[in-house]
Protein backbone atom coordinates (compact mmCIF):
# COMPACT_ATOMS: atom_id res chain seq x y z
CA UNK A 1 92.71 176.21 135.51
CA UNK A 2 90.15 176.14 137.29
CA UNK A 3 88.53 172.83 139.15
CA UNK A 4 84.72 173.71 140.09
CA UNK A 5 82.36 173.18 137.62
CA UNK A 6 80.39 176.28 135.67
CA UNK A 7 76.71 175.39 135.86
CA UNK A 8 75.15 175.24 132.52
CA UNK A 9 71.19 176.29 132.73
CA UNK A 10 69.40 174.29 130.22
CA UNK A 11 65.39 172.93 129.92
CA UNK A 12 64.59 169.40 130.53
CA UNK A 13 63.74 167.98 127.05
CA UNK A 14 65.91 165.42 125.36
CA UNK A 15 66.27 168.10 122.66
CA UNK A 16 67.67 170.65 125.17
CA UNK A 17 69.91 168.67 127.02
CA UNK A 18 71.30 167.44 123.73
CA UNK A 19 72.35 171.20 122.24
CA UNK A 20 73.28 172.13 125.84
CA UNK A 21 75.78 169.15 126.34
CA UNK A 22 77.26 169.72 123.28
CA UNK A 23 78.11 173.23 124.09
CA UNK A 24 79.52 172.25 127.46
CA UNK A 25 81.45 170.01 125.62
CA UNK A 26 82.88 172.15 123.45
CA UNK A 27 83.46 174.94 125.99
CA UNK A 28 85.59 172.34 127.95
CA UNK A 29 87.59 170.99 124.88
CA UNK A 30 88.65 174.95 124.39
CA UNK A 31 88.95 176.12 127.74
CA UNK A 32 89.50 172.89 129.92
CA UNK A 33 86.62 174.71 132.17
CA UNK A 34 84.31 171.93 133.47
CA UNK A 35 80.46 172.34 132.74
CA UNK A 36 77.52 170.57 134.54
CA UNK A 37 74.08 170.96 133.21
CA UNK A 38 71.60 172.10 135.51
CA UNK A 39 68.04 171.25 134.25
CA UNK A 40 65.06 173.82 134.94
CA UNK A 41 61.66 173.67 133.81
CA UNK A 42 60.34 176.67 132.00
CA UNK A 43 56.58 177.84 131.74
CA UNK A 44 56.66 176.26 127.92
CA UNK A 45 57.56 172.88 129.01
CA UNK A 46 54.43 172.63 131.25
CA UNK A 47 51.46 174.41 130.37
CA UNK A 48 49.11 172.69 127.99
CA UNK A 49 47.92 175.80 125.84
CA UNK A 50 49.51 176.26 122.52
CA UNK A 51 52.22 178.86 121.53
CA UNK A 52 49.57 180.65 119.75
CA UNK A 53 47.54 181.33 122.62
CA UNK A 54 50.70 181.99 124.48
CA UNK A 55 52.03 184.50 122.17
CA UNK A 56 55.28 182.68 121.98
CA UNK A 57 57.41 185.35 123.31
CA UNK A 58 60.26 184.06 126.34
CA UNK A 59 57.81 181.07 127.17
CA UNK A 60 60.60 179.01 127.03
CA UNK A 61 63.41 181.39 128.18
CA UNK A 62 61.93 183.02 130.97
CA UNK A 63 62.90 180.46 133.59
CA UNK A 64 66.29 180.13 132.64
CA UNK A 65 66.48 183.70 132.89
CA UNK A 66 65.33 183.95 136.41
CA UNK A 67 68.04 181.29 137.43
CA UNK A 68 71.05 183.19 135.31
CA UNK A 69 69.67 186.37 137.35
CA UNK A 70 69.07 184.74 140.92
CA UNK A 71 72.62 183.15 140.64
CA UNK A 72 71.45 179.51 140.23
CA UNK A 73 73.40 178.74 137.38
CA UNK A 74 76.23 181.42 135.85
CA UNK A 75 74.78 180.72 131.78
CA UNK A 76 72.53 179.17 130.00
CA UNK A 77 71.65 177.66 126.68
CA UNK A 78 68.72 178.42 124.23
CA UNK A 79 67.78 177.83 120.97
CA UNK A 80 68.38 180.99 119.28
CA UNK A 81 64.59 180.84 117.36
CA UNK A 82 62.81 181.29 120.85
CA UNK A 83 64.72 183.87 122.39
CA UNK A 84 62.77 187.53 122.51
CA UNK A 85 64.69 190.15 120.21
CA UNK A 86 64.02 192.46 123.31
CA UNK A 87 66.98 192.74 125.51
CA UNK A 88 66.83 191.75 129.09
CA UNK A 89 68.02 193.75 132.16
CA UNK A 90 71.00 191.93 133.22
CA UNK A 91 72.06 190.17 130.92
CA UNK A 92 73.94 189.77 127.27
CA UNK A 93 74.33 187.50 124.54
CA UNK A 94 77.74 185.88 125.07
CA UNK A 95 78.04 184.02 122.31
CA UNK A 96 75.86 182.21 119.12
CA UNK A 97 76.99 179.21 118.06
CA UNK A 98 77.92 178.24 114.58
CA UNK A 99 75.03 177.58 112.64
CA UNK A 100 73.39 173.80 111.95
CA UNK A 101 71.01 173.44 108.78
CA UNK A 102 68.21 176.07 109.41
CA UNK A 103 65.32 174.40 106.94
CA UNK A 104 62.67 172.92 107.95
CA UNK A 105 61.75 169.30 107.69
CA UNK A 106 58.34 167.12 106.91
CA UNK A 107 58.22 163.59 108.98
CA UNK A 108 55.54 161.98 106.86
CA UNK A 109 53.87 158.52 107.04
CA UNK A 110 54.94 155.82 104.19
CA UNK A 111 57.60 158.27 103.22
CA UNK A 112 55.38 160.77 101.50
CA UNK A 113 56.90 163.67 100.38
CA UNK A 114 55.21 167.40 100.87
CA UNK A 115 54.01 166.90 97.17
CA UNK A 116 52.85 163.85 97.29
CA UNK A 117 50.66 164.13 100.04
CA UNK A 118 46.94 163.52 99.59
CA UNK A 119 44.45 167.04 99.36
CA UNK A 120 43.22 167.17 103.04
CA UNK A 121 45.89 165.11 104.94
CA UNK A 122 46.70 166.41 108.44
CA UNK A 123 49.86 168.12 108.97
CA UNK A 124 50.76 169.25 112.65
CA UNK A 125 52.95 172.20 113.96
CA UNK A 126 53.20 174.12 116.03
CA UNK A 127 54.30 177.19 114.07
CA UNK A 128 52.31 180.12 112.53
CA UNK A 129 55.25 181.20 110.44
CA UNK A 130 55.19 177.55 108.83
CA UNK A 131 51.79 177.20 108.62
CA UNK A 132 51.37 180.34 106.89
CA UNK A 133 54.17 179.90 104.71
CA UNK A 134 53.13 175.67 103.78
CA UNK A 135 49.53 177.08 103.20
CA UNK A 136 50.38 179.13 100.67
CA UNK A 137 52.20 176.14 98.89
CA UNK A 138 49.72 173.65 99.36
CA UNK A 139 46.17 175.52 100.60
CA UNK A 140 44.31 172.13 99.82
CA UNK A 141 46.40 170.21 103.46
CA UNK A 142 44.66 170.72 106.72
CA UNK A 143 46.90 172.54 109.50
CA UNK A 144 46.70 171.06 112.82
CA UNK A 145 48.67 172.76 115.89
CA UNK A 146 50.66 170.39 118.26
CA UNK A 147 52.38 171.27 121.40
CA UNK A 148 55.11 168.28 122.83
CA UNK A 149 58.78 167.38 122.08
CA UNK A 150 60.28 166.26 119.39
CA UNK A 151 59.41 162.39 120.14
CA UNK A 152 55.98 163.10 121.44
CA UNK A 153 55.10 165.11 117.72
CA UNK A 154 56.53 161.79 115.60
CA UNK A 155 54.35 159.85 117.36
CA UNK A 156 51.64 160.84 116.45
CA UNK A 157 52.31 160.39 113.19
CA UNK A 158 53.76 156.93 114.00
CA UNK A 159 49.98 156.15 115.75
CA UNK A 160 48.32 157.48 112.43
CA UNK A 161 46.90 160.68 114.08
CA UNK A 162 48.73 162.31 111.80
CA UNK A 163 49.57 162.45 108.28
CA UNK A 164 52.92 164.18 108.56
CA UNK A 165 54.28 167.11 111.23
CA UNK A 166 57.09 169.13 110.48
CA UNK A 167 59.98 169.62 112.36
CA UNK A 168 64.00 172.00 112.40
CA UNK A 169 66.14 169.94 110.43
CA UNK A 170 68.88 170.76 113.10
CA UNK A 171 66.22 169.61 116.43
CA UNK A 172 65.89 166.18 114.89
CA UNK A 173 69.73 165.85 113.96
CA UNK A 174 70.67 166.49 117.46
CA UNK A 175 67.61 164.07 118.97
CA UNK A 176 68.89 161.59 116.31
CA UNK A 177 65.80 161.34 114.44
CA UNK A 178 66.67 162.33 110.72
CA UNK A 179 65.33 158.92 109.75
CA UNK A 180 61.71 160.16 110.41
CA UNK A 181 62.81 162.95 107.77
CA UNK A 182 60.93 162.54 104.38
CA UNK A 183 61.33 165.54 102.86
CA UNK A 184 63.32 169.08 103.29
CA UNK A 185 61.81 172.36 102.62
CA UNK A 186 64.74 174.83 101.07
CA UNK A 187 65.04 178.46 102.47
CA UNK A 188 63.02 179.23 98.99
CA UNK A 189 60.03 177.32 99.68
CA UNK A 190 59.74 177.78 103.45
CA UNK A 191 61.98 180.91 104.67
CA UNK A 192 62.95 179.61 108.62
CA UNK A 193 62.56 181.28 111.87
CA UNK A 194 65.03 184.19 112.36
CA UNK A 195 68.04 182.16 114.07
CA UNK A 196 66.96 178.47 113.37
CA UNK A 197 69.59 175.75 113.93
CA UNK A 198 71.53 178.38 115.98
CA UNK A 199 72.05 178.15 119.63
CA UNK A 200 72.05 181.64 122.15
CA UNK A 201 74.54 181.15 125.40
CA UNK A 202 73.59 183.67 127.61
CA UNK A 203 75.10 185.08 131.21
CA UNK A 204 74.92 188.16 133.30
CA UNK A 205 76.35 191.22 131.60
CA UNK A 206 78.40 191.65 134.66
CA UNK A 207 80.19 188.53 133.88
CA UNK A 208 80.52 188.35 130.40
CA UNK A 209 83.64 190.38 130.07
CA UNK A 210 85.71 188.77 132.80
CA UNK A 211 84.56 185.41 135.35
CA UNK A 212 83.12 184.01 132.03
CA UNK A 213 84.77 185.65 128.98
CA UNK A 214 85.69 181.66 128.12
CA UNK A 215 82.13 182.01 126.29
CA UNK A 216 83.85 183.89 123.61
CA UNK A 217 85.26 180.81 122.74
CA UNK A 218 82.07 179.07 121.49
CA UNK A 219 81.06 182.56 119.47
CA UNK A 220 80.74 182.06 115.67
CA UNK A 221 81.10 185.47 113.63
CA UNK A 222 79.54 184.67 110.61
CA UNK A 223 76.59 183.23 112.23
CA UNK A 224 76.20 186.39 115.14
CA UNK A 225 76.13 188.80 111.92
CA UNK A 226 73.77 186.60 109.82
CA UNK A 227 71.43 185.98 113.00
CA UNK A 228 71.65 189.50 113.88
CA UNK A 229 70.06 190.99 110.54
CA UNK A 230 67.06 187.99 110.87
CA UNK A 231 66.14 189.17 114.39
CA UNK A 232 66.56 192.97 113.39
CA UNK A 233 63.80 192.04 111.01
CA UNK A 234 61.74 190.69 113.87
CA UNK A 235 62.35 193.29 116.08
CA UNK A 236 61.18 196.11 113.36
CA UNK A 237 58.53 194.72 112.80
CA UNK A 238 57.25 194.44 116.04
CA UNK A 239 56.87 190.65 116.26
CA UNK A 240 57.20 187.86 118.32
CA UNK A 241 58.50 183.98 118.00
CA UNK A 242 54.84 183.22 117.13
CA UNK A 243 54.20 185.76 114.70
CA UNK A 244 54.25 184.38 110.62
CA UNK A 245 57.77 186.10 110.27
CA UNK A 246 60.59 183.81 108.31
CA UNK A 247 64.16 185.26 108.13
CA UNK A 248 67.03 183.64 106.97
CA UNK A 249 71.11 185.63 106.32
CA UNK A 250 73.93 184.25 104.38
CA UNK A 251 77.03 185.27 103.36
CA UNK A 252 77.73 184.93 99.74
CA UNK A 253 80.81 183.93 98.01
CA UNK A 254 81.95 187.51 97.62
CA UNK A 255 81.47 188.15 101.49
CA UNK A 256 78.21 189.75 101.02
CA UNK A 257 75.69 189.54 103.56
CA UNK A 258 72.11 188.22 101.78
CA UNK A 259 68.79 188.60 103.72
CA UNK A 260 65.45 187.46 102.57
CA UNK A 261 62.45 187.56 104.88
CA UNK A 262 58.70 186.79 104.59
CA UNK A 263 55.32 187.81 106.25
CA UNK A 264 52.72 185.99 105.10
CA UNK A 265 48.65 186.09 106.55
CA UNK A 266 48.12 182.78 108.89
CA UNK A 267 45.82 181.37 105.66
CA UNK A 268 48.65 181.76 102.67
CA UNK A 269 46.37 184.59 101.36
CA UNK A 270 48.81 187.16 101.42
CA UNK A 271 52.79 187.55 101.76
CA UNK A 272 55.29 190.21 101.62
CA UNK A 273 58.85 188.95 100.43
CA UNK A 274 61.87 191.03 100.33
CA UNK A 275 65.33 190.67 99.64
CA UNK A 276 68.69 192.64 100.16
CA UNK A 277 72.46 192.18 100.10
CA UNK A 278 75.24 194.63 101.56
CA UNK A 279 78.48 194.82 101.46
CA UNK A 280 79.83 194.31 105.11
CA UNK A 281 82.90 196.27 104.30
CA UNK A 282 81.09 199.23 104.06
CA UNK A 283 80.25 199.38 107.50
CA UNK A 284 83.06 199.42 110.68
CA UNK A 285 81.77 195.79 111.48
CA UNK A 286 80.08 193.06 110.31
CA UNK A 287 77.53 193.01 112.81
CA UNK A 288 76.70 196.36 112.37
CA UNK A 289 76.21 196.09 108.51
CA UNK A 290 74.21 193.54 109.36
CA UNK A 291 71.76 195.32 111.80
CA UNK A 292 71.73 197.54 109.47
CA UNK A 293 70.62 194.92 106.46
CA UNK A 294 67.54 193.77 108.58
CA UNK A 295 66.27 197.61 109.34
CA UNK A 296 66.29 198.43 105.84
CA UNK A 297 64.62 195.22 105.10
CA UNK A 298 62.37 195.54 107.51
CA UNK A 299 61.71 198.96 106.56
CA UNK A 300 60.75 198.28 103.23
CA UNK A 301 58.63 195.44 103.90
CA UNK A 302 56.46 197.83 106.37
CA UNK A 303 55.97 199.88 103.42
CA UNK A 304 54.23 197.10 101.60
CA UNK A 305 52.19 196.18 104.45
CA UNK A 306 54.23 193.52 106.53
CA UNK A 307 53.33 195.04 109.64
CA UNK A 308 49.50 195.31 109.14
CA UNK A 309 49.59 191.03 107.82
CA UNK A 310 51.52 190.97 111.81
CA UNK A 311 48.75 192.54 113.50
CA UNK A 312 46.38 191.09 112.13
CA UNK A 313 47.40 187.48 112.93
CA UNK A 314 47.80 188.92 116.26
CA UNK A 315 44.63 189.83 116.39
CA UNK A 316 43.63 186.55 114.96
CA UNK A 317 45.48 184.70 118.14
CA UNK A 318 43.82 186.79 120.24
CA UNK A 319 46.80 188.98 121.34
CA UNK A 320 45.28 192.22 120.53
């Protein structure tokens, strides 16, 4: 066994330190391989503009990417919703962890629920997918987008800034803030980003099969296949982590695989919802049926114009 530590790449925020300790931790319970974060600061955690303007895509991935690459650090740890469906030269996805709860969650003041609050109270995110899918629910709430961690959003409502901002269920378990949590938006009402409350461990594809094939051990089946339809969807449709795109797999009780995914116009004006279930044994894997799953989603959804409501909030951030 050995003795010297694997360095762990991981960003600075409470958030990701949290999820990337908690792999280490489980690596070294499995393998008895010692882990030591090493924290990096990514182009996300710094600049000021917001994702929007950014276009979302590898803003918070990109340095830990150039340290798996330039040797700094032999894997790192992201949160599966912010990693680029794009592959990149170099490296692989070793493993996806098992999957925390994907919803989403409001953190409103005197414990108002989403219902409940008043026409024209502030809610902040950061999110085009939830903003597009919230305004459609409740058009009469004003939108407000918010860059910061996890803390730094709450605060603002705790200062009265705010009315409410809303928050992954899983980022505020693992921060330990689900006491801020007033109310929890199922998959039906708002559809989360494709891999939400999963985490991506990542190395260089020359490693993954042999120096570091320990990874394996923190790889969770079910989720890779039910992650891997949701960013198939993504990918087909030619969007990025900022683009209104919600996703979410599942297996059912008959070991199914169920995808539903929404596109829905920045405003709540328009939406394209689809749904599909396949039978994973018809396929030679499970991953595989489930790539599958998300292209013919995907597919269909293009016919009814997903892909035209994705350009044009592109356009609309000023992308295009």
């Amino acid at each position: 066994m050995t003795t010297t530590a694997a360095r762990l790449g991981t960003r600075r925020s409470t958030m990701a330190t949290s999820q990337s300790q908690r792999v280490a931790d489980t690596i070294t319970a499995r393998t008895g391989v010692p882990v030591e974060l090493v924290l990096i600061t990514s182009f996300g955690d710094v600049t000021r503009a917001h994702l929007t303007q950014l276009g979302g895509t590898g803003v918070f991935v990109n340095a830990l990417r150039d340290a798996l690459l330039a040797g700094d650090v032999e894997f790192a740890v992201h949160s599966l919703k912010d990693l680029p469906t794009a592959p990149a030269d170099g490296l692989t996805l070793a493993a996806v962890t098992e999957r925390d709860d994907p919803r989403d969650a409001l953190c409103a003041r005197d414990g108002l629920k989403f219902a409940d609050l008043p026409p024209g109270a502030t809610v902040g995110t950061g999110s085009p997918r939830r903003v597009a899918q919230l305004a459609a629910l409740r058009p009469d709430l004003r939108y407000v987008p918010i860059r910061g961690n996890a803390e730094t959003r709450l605060g603002k409502v705790a200062s009265g800034e705010l009315d409410a901002v809303v928050l992954a269920y899983a980022g505020l378990d693992r921060v330990g803030r689900l006491d801020d949590v007033t109310d929890v938006f199922e998959v039906e009402q708002v559809l989360p980003a494709p891999g939400q409350g999963a985490l991506a461990v990542e190395c260089r594809t020359a490693d993954a099969a042999g120096a570091l094939s320990y990874l394996g051990t923190v790889d969770h089946g079910p989720t890779r296949a039910a992650v891997t339809a949701e960013r198939v969807v993504l990918a087909e449709l030619e969007a990025g982590c900022a683009a209104p795109v919600g996703a979410y797999a599942e297996f059912t009780a008959d070991d199914r695989l169920r995808l539903r995914a929404a596109v829905v116009a920045p405003d709540g004006s328009q939406a394209v919802r689809a749904e599909r279930t396949v039978t994973v044994t018809d396929y030679p894997d499970t991953v595989q049926a489930a790539a599958a799953l998300g292209r013919q989603l995907a597919r269909e959804m293009i016919r009814q114009g997903a892909d035209r409501i994705v350009a044009d909030a592109a356009v609309g951030r000023g992308e295009i």
